[in-house]
N, C-alpha and C. Protein backbone atom coordinates (compact mmCIF):
# COMPACT_ATOMS: atom_id res chain seq x y z
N UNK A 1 -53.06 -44.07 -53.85
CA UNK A 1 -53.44 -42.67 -53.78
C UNK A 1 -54.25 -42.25 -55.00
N UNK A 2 -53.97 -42.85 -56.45
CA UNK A 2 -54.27 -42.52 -57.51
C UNK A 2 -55.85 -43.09 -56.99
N UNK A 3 -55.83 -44.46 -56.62
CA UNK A 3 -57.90 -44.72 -56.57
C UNK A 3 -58.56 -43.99 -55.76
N UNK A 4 -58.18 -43.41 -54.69
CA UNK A 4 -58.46 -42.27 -53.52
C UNK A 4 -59.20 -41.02 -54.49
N UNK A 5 -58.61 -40.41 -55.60
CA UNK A 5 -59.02 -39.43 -56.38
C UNK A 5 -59.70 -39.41 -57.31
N UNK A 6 -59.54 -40.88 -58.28
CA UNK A 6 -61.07 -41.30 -58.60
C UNK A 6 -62.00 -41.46 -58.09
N UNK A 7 -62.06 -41.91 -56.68
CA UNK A 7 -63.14 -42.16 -56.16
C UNK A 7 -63.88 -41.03 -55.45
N UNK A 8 -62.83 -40.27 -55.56
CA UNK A 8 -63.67 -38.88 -55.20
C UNK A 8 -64.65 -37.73 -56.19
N UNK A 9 -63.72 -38.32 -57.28
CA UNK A 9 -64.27 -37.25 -58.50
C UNK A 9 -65.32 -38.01 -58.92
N UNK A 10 -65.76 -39.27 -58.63
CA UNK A 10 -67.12 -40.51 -59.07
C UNK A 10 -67.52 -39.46 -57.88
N UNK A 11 -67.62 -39.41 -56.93
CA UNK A 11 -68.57 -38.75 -55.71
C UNK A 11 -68.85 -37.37 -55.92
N UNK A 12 -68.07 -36.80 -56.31
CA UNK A 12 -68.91 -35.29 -56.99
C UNK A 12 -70.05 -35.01 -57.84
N UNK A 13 -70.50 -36.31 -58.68
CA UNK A 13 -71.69 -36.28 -59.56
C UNK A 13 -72.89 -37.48 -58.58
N UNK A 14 -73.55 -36.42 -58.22
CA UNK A 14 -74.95 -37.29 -57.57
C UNK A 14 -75.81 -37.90 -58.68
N UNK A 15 -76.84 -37.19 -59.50
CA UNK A 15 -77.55 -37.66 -60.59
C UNK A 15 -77.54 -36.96 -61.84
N UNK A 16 -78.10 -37.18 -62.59
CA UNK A 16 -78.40 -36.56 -63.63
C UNK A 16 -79.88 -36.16 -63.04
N UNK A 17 -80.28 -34.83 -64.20
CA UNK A 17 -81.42 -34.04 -64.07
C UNK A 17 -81.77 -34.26 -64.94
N UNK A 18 -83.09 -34.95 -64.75
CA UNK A 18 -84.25 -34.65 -65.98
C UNK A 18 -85.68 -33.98 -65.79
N UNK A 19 -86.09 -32.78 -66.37
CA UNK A 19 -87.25 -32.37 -66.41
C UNK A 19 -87.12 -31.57 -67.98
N UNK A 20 -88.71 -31.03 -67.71
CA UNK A 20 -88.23 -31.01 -69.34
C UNK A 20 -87.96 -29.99 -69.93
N UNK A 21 -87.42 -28.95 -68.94
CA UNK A 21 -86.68 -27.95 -69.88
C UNK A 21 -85.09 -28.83 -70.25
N UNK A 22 -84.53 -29.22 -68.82
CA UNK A 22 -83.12 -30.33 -69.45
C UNK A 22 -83.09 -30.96 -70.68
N UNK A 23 -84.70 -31.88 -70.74
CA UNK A 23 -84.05 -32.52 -72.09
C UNK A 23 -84.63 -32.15 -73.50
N UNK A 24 -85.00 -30.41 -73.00
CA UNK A 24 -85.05 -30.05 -74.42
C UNK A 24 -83.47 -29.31 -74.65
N UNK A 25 -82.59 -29.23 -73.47
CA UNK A 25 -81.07 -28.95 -73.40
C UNK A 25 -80.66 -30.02 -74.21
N UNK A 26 -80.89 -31.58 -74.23
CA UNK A 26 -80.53 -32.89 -74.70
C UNK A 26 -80.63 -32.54 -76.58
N UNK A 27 -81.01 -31.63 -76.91
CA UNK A 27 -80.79 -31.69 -78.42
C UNK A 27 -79.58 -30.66 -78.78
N UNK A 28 -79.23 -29.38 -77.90
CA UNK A 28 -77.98 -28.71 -78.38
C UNK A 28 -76.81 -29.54 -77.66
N UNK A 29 -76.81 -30.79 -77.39
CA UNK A 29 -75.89 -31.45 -76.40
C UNK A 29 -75.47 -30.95 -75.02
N UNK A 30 -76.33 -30.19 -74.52
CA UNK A 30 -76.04 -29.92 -72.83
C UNK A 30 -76.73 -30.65 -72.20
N UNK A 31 -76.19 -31.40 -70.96
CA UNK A 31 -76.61 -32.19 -70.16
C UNK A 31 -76.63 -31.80 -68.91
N UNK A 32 -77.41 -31.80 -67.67
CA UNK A 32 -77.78 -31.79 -66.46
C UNK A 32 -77.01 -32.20 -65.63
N UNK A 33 -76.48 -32.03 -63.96
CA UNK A 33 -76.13 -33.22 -63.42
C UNK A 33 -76.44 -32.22 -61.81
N UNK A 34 -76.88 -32.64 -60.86
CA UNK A 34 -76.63 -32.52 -59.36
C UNK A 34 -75.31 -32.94 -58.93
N UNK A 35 -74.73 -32.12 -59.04
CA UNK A 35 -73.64 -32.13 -58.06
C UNK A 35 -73.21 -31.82 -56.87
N UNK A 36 -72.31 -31.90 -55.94
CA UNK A 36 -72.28 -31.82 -54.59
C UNK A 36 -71.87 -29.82 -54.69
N UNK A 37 -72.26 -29.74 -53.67
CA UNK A 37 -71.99 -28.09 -53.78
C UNK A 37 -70.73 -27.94 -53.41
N UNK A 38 -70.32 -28.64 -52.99
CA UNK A 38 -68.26 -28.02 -52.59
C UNK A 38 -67.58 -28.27 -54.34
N UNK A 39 -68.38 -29.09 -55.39
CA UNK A 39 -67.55 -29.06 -56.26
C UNK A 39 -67.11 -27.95 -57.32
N UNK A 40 -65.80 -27.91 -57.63
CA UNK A 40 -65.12 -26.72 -58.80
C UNK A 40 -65.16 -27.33 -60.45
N UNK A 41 -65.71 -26.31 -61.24
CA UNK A 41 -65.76 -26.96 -62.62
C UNK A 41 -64.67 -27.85 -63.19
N UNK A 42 -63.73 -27.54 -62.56
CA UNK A 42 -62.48 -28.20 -63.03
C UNK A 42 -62.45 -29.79 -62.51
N UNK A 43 -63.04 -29.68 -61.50
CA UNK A 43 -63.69 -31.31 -61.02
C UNK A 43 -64.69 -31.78 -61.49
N UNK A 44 -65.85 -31.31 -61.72
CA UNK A 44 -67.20 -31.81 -62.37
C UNK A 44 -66.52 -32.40 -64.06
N UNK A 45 -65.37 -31.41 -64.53
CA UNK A 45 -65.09 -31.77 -65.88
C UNK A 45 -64.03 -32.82 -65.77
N UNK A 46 -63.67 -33.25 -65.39
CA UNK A 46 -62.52 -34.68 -65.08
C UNK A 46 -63.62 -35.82 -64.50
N UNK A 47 -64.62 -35.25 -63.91
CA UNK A 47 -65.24 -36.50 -63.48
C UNK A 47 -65.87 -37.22 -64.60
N UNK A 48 -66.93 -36.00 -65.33
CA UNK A 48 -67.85 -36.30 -66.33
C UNK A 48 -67.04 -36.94 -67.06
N UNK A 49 -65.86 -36.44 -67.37
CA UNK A 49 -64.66 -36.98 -69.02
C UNK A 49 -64.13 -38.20 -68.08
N UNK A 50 -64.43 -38.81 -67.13
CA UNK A 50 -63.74 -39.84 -66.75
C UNK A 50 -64.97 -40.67 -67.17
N UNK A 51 -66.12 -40.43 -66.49
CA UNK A 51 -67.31 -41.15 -66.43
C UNK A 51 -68.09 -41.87 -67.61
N UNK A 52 -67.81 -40.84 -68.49
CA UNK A 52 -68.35 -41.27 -69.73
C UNK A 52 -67.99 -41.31 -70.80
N UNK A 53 -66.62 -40.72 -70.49
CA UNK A 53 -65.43 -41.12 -71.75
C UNK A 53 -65.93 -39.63 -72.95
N UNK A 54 -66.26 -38.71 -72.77
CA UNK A 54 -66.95 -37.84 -73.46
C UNK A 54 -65.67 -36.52 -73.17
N UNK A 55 -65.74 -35.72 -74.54
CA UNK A 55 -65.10 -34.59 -74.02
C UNK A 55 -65.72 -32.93 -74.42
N UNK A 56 -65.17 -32.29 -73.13
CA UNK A 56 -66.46 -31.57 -72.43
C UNK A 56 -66.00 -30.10 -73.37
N UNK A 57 -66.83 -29.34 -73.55
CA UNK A 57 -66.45 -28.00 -73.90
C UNK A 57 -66.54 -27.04 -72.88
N UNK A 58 -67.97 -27.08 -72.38
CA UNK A 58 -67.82 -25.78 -71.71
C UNK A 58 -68.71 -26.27 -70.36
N UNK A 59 -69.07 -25.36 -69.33
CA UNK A 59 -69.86 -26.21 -67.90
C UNK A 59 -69.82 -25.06 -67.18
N UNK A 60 -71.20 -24.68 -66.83
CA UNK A 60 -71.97 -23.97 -66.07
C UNK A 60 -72.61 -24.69 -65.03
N UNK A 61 -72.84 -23.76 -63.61
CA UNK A 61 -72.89 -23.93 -62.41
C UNK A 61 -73.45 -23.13 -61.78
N UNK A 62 -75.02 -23.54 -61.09
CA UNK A 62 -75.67 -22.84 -60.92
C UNK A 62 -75.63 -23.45 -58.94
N UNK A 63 -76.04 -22.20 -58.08
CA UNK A 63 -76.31 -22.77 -56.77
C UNK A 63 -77.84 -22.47 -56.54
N UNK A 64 -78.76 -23.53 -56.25
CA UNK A 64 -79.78 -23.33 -56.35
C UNK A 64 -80.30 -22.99 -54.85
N UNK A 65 -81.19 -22.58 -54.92
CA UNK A 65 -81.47 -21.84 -52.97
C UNK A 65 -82.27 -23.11 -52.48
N UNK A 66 -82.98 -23.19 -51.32
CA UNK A 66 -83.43 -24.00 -50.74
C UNK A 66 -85.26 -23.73 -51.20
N UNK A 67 -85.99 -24.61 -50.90
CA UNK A 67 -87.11 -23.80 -51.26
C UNK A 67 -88.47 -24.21 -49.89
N UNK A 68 -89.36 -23.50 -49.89
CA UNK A 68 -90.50 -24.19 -48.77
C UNK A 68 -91.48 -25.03 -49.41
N UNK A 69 -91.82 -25.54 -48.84
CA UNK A 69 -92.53 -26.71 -49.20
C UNK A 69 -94.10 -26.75 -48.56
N UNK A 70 -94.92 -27.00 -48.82
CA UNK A 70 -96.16 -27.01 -47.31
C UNK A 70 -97.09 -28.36 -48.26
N UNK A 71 -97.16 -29.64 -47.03
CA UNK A 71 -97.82 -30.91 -47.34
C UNK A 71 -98.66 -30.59 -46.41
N UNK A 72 -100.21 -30.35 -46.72
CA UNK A 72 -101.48 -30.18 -45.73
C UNK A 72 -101.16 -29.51 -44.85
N UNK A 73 -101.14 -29.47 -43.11
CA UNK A 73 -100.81 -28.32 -42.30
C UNK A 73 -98.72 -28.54 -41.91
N UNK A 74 -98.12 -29.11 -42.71
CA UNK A 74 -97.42 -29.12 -42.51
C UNK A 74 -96.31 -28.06 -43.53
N UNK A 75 -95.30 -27.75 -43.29
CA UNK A 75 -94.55 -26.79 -43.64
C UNK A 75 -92.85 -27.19 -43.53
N UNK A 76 -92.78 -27.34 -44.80
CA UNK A 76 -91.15 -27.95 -44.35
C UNK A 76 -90.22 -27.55 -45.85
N UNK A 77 -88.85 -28.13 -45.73
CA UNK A 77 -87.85 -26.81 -46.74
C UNK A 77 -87.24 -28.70 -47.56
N UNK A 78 -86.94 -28.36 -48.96
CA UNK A 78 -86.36 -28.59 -50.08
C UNK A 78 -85.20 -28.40 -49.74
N UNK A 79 -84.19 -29.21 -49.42
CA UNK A 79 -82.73 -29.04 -49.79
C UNK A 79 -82.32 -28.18 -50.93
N UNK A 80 -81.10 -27.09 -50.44
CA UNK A 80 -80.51 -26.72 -51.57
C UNK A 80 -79.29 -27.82 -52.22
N UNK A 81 -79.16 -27.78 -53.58
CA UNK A 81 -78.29 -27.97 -54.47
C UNK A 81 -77.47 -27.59 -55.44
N UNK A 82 -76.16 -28.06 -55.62
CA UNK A 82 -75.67 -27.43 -57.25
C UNK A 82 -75.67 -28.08 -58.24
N UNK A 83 -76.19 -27.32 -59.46
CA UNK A 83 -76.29 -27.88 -60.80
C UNK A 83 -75.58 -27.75 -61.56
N UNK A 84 -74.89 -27.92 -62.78
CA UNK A 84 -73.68 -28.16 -63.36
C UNK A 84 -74.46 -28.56 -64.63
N UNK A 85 -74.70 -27.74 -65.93
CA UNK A 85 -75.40 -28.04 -67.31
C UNK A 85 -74.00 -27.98 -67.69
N UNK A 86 -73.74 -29.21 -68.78
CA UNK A 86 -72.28 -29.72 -68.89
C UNK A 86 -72.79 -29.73 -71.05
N UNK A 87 -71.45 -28.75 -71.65
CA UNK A 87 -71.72 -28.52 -72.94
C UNK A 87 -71.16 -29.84 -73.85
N UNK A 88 -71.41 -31.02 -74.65
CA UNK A 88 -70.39 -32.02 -75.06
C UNK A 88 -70.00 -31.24 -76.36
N UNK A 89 -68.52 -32.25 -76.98
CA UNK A 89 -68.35 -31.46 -77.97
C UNK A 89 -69.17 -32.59 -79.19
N UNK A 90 -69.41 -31.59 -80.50
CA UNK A 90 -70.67 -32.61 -81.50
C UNK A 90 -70.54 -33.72 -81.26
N UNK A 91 -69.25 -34.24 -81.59
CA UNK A 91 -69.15 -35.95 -81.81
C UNK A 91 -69.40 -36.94 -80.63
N UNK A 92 -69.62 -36.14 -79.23
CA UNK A 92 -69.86 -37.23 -78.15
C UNK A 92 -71.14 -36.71 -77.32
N UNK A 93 -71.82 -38.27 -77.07
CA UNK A 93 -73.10 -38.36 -76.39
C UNK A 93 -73.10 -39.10 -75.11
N UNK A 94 -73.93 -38.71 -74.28
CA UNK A 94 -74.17 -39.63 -72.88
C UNK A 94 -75.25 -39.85 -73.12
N UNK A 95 -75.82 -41.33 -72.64
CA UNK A 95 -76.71 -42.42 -72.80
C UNK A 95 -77.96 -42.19 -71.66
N UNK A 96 -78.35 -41.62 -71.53
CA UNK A 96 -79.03 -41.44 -70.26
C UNK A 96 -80.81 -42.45 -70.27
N UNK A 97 -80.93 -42.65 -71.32
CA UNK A 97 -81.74 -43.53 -71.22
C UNK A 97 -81.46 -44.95 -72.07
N UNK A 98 -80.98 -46.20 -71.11
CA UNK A 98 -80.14 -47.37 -71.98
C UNK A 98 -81.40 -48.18 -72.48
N UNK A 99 -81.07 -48.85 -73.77
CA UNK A 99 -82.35 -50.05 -74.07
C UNK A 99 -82.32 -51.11 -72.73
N UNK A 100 -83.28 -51.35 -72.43
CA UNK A 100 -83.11 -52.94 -71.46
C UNK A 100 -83.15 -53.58 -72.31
């Protein structure tokens, strides 16, 4: 039962976000993440502190709307998503870009 609930709280974090207002977030230590929209901060923060061994201060949650799209005569919609800018405390970092 216990791997049932890890494996759920690994499934609440889709990706990380990078553009570049995010990783000018990457210098006060807030980090990005797409998360599933049914998730509660209290889950995004057990996942992240599971995931990366990091511990979290604070985590904001935004629901983003859907948006339109138009490719030549075509016309079509952007999935909506939720975002989750996750605060670390000083002493811990996530790696988001590893050396190969």
């Amino acid at each position: 039962m216990a791997n049932n609930k890890l494996t759920n709280l690994i499934d609440l974090i889709n990706k990380p976000i990078l553009t570049d207002k995010t990783t000018r977030l990457l210098e006060d230590n807030q980090y990005s993440f797409q998360v599933q929209r049914k998730a509660k901060k209290e889950e995004i923060k057990k996942a992240i502190e599971y995931l990366f061994n990091v511990r979290i201060i604070k985590i904001n949650t935004i629901n983003l709307p859907s948006k339109k799209r138009t490719v030549g005569r075509f016309i079509g919609k952007k999935p909506s998503y939720k975002k989750a800018i996750v605060t670390l405390d000083a002493n811990d970092k996530i790696n988001l870009f590893p050396e190969s």
